[in-house]
N, C-alpha and C. Protein backbone atom coordinates (compact mmCIF):
# COMPACT_ATOMS: atom_id res chain seq x y z
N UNK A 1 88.36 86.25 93.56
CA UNK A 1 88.28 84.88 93.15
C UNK A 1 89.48 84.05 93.64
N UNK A 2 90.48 84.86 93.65
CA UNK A 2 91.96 83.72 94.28
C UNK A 2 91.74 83.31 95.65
N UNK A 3 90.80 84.40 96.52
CA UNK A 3 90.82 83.98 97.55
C UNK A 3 89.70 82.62 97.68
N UNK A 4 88.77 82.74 97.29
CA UNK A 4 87.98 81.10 97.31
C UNK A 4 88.33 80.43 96.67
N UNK A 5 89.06 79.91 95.76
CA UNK A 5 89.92 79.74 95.43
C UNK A 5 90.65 78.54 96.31
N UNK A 6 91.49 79.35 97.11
CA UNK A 6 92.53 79.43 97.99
C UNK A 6 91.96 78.78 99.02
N UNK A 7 90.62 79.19 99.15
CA UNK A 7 90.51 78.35 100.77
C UNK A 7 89.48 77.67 100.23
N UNK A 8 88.94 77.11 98.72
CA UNK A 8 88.95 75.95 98.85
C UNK A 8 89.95 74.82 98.67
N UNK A 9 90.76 74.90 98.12
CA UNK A 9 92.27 74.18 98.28
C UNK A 9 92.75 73.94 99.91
N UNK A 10 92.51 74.82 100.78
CA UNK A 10 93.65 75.07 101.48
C UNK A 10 92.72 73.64 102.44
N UNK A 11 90.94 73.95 102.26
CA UNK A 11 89.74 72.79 102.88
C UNK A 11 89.83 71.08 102.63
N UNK A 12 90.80 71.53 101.46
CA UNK A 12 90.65 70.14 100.37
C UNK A 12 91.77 69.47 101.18
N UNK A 13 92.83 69.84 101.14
CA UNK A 13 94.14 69.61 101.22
C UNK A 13 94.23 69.03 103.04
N UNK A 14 93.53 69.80 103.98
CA UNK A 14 93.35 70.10 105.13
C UNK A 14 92.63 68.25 104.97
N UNK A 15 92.06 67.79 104.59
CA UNK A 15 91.42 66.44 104.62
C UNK A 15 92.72 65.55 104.31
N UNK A 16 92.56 64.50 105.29
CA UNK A 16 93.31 63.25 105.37
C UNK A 16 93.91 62.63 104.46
N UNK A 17 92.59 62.11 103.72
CA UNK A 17 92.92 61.38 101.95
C UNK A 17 93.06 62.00 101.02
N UNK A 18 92.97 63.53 101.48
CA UNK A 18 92.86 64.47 99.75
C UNK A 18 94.83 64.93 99.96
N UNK A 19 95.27 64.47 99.22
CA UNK A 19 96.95 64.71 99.00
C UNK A 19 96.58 65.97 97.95
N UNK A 20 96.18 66.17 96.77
CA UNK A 20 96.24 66.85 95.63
C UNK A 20 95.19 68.07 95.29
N UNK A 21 95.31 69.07 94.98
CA UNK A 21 93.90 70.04 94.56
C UNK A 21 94.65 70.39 93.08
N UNK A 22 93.69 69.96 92.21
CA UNK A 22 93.50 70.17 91.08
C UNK A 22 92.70 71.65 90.30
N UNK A 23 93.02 71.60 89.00
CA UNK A 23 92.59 72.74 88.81
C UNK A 23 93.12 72.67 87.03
N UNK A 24 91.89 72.85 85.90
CA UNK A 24 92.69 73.25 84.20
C UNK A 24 92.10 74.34 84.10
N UNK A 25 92.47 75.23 83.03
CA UNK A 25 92.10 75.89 81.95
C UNK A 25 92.72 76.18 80.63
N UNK A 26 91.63 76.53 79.52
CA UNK A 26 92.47 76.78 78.64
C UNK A 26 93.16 77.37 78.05
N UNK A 27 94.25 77.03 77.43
CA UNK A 27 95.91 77.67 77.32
C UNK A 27 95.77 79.15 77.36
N UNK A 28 94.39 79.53 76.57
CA UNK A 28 94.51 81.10 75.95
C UNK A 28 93.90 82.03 77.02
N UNK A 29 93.31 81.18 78.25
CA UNK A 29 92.63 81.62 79.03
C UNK A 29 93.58 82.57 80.68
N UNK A 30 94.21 83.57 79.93
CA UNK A 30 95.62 83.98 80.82
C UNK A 30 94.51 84.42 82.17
N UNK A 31 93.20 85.03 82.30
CA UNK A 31 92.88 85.60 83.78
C UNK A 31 92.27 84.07 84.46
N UNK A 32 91.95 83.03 84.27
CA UNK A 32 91.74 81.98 84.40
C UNK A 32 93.12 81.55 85.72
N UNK A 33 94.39 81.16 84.72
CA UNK A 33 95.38 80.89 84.75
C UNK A 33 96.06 81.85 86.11
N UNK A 34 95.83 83.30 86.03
CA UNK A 34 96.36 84.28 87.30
C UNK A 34 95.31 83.78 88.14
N UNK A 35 94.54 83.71 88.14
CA UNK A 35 93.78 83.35 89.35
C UNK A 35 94.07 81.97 90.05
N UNK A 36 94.45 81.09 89.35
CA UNK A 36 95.29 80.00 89.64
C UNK A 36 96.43 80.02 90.58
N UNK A 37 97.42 80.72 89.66
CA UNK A 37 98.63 81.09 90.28
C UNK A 37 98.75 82.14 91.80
N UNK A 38 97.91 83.01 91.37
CA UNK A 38 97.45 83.91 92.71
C UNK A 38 97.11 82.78 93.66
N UNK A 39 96.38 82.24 93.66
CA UNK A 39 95.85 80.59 94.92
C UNK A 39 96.59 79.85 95.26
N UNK A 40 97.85 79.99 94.71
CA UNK A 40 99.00 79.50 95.51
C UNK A 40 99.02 78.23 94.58
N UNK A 41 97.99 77.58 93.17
CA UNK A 41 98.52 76.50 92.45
C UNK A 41 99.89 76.40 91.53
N UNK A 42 100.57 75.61 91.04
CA UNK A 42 101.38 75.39 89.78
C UNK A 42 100.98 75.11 88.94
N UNK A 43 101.59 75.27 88.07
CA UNK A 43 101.24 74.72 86.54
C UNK A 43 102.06 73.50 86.01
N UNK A 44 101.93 72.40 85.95
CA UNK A 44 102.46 71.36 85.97
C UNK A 44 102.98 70.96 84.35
N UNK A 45 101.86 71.60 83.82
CA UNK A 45 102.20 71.13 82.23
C UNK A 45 100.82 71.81 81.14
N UNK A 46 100.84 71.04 80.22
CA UNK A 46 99.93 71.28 79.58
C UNK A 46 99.24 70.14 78.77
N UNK A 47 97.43 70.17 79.05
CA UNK A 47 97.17 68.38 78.58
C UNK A 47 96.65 68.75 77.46
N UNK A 48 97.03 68.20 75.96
CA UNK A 48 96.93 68.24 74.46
C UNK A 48 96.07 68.09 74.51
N UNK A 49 94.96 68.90 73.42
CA UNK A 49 93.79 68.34 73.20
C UNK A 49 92.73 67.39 74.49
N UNK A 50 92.48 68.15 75.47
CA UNK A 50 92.14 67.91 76.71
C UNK A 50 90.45 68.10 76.78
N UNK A 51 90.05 69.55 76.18
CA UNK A 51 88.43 69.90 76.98
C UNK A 51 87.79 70.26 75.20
N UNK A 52 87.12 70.25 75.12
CA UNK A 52 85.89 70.94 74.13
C UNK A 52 85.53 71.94 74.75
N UNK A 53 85.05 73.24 74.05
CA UNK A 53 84.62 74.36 74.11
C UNK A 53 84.10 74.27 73.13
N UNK A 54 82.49 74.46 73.51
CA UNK A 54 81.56 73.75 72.32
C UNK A 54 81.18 75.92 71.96
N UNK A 55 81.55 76.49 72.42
CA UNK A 55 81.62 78.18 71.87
C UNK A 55 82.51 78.57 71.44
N UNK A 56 83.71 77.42 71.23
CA UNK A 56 84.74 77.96 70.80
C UNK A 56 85.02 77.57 69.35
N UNK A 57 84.91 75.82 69.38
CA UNK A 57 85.37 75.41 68.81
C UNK A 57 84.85 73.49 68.72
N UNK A 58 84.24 73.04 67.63
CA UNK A 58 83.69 70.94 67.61
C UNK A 58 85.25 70.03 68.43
N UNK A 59 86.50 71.10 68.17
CA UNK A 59 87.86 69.67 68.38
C UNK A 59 88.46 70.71 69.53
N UNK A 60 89.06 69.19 70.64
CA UNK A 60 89.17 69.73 72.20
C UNK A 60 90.41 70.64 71.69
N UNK A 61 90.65 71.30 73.01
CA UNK A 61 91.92 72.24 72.97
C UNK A 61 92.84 71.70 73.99
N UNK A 62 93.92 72.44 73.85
CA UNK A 62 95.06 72.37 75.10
C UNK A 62 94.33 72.69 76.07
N UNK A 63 94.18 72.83 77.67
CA UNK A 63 94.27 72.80 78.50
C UNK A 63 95.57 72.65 79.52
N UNK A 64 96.10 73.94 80.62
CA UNK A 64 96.76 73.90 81.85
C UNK A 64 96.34 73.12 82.50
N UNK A 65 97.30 72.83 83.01
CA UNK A 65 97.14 71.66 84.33
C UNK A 65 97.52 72.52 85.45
N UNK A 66 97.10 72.73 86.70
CA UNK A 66 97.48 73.53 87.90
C UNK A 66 97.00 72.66 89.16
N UNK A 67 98.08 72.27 89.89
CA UNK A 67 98.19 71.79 90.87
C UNK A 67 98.54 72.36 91.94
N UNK A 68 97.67 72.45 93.51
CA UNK A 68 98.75 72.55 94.94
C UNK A 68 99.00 70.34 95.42
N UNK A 69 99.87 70.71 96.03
CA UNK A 69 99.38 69.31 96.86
C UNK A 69 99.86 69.80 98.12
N UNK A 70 99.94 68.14 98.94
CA UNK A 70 100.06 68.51 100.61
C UNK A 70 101.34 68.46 100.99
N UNK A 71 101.97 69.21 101.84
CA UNK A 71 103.15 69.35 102.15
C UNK A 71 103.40 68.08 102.76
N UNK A 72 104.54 67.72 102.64
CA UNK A 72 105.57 65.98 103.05
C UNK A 72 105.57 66.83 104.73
């Protein structure tokens, strides 16, 4: 999975206007998160109360933020 992943970022990024490849999951979600990090993203922060997980839970959760962008 890191590798598609990876080269879809690497497709995204490779485009003119696309500066940023994005990417959340949630906080508790650690193989989510390695697969992230394996793809060469960061983790920028964490967005409060961000997504619903209507199997988890009616009120949103934290959510990672994981970013690549384009090299300067």
């Amino acid at each position: 999975m890191p590798e598609a992943l990876r080269a879809l970022a690497d497709w995204a990024l490779a485009q003119p206007e696309i500066w940023r490849a994005v990417a959340t999951c949630d906080v508790e979600n650690r193989a989510s998160a390695r697969v992230m990090e394996k793809a060469g993203m960061r983790c920028e922060g964490v967005l409060r109360r961000r997504t619903i997980h209507p199997n988890l839970r009616p009120e949103p959760r934290d959510c990672r933020l994981y970013a690549r962008v384009k090299d300067d």
